[in-house]
PDB file of N, CA and C in Angstrom:
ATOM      1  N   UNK A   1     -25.719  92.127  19.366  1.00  0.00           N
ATOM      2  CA  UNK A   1     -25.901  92.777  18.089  1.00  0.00           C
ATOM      3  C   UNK A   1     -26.680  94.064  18.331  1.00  0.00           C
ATOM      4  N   UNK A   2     -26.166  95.215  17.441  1.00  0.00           N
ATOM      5  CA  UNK A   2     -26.698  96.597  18.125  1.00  0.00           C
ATOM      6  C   UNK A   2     -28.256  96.416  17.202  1.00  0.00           C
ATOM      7  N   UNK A   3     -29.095  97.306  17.266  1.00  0.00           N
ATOM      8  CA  UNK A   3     -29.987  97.196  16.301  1.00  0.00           C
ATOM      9  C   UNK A   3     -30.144  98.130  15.581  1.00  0.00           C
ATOM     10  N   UNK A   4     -29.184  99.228  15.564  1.00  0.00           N
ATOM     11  CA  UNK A   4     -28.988  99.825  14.471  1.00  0.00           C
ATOM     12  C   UNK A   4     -28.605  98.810  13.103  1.00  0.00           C
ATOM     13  N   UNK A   5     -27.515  98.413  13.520  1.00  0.00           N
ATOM     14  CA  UNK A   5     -26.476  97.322  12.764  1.00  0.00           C
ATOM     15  C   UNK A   5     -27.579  96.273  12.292  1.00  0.00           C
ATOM     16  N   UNK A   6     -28.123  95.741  12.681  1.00  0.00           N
ATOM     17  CA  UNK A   6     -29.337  94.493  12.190  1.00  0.00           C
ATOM     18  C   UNK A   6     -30.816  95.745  11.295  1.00  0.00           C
ATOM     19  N   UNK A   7     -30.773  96.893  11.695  1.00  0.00           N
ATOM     20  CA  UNK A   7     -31.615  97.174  10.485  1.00  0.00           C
ATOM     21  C   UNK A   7     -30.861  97.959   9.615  1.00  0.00           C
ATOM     22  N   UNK A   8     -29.426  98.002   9.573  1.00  0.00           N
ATOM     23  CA  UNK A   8     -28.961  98.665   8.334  1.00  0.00           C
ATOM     24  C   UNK A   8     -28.638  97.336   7.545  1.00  0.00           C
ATOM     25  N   UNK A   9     -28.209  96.060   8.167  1.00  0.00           N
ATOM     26  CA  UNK A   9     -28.185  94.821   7.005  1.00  0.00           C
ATOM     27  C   UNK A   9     -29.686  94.352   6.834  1.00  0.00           C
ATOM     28  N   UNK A  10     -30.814  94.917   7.590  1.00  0.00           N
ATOM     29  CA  UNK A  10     -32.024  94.597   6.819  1.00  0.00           C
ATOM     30  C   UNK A  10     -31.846  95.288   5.579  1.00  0.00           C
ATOM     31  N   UNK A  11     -32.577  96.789   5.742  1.00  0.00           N
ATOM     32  CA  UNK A  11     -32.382  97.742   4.504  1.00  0.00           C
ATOM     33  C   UNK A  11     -31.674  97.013   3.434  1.00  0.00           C
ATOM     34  N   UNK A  12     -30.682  96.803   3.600  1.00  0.00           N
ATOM     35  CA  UNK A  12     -28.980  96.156   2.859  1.00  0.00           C
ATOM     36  C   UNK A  12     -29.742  96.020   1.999  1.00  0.00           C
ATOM     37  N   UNK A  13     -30.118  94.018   2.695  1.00  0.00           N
ATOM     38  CA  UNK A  13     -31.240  92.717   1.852  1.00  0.00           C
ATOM     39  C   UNK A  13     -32.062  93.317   0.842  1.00  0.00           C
ATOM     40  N   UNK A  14     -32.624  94.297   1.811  1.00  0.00           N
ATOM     41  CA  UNK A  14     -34.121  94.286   1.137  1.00  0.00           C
ATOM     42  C   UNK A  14     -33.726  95.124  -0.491  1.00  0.00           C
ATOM     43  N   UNK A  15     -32.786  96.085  -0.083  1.00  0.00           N
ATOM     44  CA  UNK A  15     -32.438  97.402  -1.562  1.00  0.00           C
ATOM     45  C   UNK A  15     -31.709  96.273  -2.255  1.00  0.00           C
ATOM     46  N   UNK A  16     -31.201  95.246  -2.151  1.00  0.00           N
ATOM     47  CA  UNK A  16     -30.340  94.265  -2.740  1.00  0.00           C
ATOM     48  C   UNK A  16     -31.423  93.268  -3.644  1.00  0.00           C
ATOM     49  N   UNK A  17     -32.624  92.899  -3.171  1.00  0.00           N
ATOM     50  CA  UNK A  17     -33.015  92.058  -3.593  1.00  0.00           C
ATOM     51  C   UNK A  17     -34.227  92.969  -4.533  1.00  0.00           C
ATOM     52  N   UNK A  18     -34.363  94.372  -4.177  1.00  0.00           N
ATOM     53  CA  UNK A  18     -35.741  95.247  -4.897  1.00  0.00           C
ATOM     54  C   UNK A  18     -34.615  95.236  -6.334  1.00  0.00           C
ATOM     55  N   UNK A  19     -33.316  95.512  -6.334  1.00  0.00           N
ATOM     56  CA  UNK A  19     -32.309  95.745  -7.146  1.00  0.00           C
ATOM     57  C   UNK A  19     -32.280  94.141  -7.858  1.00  0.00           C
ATOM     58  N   UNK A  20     -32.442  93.172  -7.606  1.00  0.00           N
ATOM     59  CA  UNK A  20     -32.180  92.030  -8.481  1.00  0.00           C
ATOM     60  C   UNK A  20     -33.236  91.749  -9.227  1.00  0.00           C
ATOM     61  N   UNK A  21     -33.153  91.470 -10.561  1.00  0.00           N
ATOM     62  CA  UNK A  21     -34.384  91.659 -11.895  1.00  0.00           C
ATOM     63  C   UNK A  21     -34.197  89.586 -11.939  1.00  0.00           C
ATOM     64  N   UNK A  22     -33.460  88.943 -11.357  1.00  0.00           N
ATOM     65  CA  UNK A  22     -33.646  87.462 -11.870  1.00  0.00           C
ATOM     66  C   UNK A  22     -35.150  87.205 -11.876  1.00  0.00           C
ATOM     67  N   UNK A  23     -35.593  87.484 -10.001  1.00  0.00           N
ATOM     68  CA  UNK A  23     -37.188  87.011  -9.640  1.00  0.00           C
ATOM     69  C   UNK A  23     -38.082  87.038 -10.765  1.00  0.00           C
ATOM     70  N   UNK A  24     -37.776  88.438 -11.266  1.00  0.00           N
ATOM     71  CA  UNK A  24     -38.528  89.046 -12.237  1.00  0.00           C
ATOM     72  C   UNK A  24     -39.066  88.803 -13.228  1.00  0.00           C
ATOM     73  N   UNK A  25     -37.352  88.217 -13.802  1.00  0.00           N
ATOM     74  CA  UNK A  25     -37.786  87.393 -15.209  1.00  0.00           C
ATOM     75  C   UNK A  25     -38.115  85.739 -14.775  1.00  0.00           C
ATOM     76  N   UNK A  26     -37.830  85.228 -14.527  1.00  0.00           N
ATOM     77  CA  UNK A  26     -38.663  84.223 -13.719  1.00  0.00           C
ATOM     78  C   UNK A  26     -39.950  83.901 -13.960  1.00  0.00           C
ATOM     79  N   UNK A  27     -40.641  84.945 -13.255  1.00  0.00           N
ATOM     80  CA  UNK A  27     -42.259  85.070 -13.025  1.00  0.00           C
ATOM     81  C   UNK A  27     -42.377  85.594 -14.273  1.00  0.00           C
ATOM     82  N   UNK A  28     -41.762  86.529 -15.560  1.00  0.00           N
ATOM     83  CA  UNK A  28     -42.384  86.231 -16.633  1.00  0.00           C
ATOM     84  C   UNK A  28     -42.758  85.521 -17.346  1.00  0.00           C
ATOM     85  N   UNK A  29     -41.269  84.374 -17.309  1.00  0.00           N
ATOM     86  CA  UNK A  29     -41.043  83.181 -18.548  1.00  0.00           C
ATOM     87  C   UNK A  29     -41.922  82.135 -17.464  1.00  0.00           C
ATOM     88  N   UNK A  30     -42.618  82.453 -16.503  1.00  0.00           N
ATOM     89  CA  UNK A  30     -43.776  81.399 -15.950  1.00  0.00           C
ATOM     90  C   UNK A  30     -44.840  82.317 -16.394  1.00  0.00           C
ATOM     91  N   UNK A  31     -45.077  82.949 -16.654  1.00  0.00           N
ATOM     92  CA  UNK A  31     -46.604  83.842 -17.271  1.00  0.00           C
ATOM     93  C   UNK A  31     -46.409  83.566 -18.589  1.00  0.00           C
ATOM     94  N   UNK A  32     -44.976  83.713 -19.429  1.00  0.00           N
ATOM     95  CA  UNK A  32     -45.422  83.510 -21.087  1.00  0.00           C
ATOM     96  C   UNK A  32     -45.585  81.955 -21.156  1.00  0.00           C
ATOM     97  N   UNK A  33     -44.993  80.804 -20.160  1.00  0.00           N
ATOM     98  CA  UNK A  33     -44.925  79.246 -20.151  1.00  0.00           C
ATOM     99  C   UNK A  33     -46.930  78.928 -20.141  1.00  0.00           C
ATOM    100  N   UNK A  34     -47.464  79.302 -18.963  1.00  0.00           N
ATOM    101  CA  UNK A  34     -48.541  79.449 -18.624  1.00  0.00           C
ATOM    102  C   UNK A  34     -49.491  79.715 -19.552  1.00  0.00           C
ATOM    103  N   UNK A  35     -49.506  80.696 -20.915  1.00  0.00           N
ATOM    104  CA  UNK A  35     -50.214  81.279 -21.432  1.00  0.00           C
ATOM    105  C   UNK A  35     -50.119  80.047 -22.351  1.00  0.00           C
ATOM    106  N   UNK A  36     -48.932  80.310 -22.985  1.00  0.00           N
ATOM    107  CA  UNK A  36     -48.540  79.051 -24.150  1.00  0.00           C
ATOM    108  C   UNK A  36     -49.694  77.668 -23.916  1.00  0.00           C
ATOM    109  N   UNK A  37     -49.422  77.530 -22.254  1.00  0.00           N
ATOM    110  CA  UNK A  37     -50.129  75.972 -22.417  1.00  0.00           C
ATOM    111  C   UNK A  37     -51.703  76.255 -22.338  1.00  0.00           C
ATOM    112  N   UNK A  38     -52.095  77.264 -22.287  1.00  0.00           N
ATOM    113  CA  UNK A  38     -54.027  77.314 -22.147  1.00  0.00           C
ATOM    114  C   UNK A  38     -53.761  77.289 -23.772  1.00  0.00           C
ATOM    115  N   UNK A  39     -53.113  78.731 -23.728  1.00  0.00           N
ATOM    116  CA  UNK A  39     -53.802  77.913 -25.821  1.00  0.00           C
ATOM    117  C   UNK A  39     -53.250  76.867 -26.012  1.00  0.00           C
ATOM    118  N   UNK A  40     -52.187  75.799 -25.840  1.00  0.00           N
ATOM    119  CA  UNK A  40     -52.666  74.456 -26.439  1.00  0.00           C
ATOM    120  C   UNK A  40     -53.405  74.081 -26.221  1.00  0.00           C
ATOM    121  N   UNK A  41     -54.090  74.363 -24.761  1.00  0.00           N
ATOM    122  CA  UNK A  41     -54.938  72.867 -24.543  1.00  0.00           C
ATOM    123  C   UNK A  41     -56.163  73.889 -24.822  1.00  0.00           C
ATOM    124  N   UNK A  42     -57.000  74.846 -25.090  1.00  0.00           N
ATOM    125  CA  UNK A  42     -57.995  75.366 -26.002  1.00  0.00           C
ATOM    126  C   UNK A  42     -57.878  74.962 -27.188  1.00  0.00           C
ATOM    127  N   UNK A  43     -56.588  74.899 -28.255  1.00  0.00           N
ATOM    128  CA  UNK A  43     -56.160  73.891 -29.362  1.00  0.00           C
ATOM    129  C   UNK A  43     -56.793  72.854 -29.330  1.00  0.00           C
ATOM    130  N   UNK A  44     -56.106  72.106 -28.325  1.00  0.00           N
ATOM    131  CA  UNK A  44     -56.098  70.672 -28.262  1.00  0.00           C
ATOM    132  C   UNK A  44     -57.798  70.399 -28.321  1.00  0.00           C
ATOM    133  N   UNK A  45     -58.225  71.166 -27.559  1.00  0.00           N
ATOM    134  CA  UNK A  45     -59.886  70.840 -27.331  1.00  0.00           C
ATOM    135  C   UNK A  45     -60.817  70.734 -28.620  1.00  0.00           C
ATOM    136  N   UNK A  46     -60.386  72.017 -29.276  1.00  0.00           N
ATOM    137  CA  UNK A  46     -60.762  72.309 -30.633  1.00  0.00           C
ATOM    138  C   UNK A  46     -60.720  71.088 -31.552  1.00  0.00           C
ATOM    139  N   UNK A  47     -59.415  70.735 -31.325  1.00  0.00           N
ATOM    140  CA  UNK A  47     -59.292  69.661 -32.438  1.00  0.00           C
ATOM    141  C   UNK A  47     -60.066  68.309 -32.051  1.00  0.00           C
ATOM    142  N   UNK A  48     -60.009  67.896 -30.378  1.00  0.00           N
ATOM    143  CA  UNK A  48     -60.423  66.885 -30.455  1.00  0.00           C
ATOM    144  C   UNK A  48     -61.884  67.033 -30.789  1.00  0.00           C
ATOM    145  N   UNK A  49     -63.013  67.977 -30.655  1.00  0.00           N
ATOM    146  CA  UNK A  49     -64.065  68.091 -30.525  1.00  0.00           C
ATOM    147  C   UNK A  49     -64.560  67.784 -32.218  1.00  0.00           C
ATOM    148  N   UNK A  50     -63.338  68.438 -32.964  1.00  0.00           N
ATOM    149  CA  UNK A  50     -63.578  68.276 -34.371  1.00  0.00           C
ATOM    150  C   UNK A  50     -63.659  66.892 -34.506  1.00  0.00           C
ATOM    151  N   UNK A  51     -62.663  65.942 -33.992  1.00  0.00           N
ATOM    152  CA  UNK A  51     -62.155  64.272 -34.107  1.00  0.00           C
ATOM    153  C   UNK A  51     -63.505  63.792 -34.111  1.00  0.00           C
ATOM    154  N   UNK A  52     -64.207  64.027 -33.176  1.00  0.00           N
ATOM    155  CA  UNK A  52     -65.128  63.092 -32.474  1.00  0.00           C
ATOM    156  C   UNK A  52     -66.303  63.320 -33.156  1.00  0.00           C
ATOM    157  N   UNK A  53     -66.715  64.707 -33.759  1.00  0.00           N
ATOM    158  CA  UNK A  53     -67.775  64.646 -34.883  1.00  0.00           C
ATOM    159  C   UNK A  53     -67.350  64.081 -35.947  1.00  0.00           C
ATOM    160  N   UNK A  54     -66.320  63.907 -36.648  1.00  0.00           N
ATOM    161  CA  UNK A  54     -65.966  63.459 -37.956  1.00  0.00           C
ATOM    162  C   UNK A  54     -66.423  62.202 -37.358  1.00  0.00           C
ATOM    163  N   UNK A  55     -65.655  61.303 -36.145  1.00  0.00           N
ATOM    164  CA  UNK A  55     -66.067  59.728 -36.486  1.00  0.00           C
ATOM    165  C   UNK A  55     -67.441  59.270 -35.877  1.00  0.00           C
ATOM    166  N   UNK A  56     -68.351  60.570 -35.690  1.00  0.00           N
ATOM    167  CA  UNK A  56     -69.609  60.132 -34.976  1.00  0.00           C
ATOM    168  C   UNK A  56     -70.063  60.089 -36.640  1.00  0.00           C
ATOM    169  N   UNK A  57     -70.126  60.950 -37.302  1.00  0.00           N
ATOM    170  CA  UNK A  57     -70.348  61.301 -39.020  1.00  0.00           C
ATOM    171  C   UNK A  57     -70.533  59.978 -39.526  1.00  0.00           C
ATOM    172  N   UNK A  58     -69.065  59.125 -39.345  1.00  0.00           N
ATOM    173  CA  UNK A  58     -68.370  58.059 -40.004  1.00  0.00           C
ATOM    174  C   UNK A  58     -69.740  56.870 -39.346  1.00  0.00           C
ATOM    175  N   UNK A  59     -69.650  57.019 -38.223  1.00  0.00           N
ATOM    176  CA  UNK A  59     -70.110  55.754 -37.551  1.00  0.00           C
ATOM    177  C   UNK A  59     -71.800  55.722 -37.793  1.00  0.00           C
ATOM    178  N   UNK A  60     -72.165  57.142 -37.723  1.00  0.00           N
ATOM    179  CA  UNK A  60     -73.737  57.341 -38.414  1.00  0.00           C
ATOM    180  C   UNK A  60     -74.091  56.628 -39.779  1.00  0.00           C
ATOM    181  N   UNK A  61     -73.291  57.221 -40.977  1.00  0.00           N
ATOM    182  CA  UNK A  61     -73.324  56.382 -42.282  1.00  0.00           C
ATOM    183  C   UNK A  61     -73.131  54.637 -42.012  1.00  0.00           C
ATOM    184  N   UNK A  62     -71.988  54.278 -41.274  1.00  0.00           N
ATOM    185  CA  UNK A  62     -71.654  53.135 -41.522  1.00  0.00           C
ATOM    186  C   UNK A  62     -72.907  52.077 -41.017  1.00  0.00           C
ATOM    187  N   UNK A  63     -73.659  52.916 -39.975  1.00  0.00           N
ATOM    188  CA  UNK A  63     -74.731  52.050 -39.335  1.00  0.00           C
ATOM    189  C   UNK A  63     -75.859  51.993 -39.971  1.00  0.00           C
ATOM    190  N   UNK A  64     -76.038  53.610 -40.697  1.00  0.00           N
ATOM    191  CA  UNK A  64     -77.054  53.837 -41.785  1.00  0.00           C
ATOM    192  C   UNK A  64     -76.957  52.854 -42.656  1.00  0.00           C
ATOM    193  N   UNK A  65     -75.729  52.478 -43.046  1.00  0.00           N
ATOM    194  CA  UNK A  65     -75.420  51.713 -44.754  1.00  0.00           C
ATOM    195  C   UNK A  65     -75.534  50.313 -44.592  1.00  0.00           C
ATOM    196  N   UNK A  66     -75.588  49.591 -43.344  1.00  0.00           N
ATOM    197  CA  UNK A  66     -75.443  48.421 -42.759  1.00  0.00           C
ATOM    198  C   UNK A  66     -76.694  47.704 -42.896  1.00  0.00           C
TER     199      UNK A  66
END
């Protein structure tokens, strides 16, 4: 194999693959997937943190009233 010939099908690859946008979008819809799930689970946190004072609330009175 000459090595002219093996770095003009490098070049080829490489302008072939700088030219393909799939990778691209890819690694977005994993950055917008990614984002999505911190704010749920910052959500999720929120809410449970709310849960757990309401039934500490609940369980304070009920022991108070007892």
């Amino acid at each position: 194999m000459k090595p002219r010939s093996l770095l003009r099908r490098l070049t080829g690859r490489v302008s072939l693959s700088l030219r393909d946008s799939r990778g691209a979008t890819a690694v977005e819809y994993g950055l917008i997937l990614a984002l999505i799930v911190i704010v749920m689970i910052v959500a999720l946190k929120q809410v449970a943190n709310a849960n757990t004072d309401m039934w500490r609330n609940v369980s304070d009175k009920v022991v108070a009233a007892g």
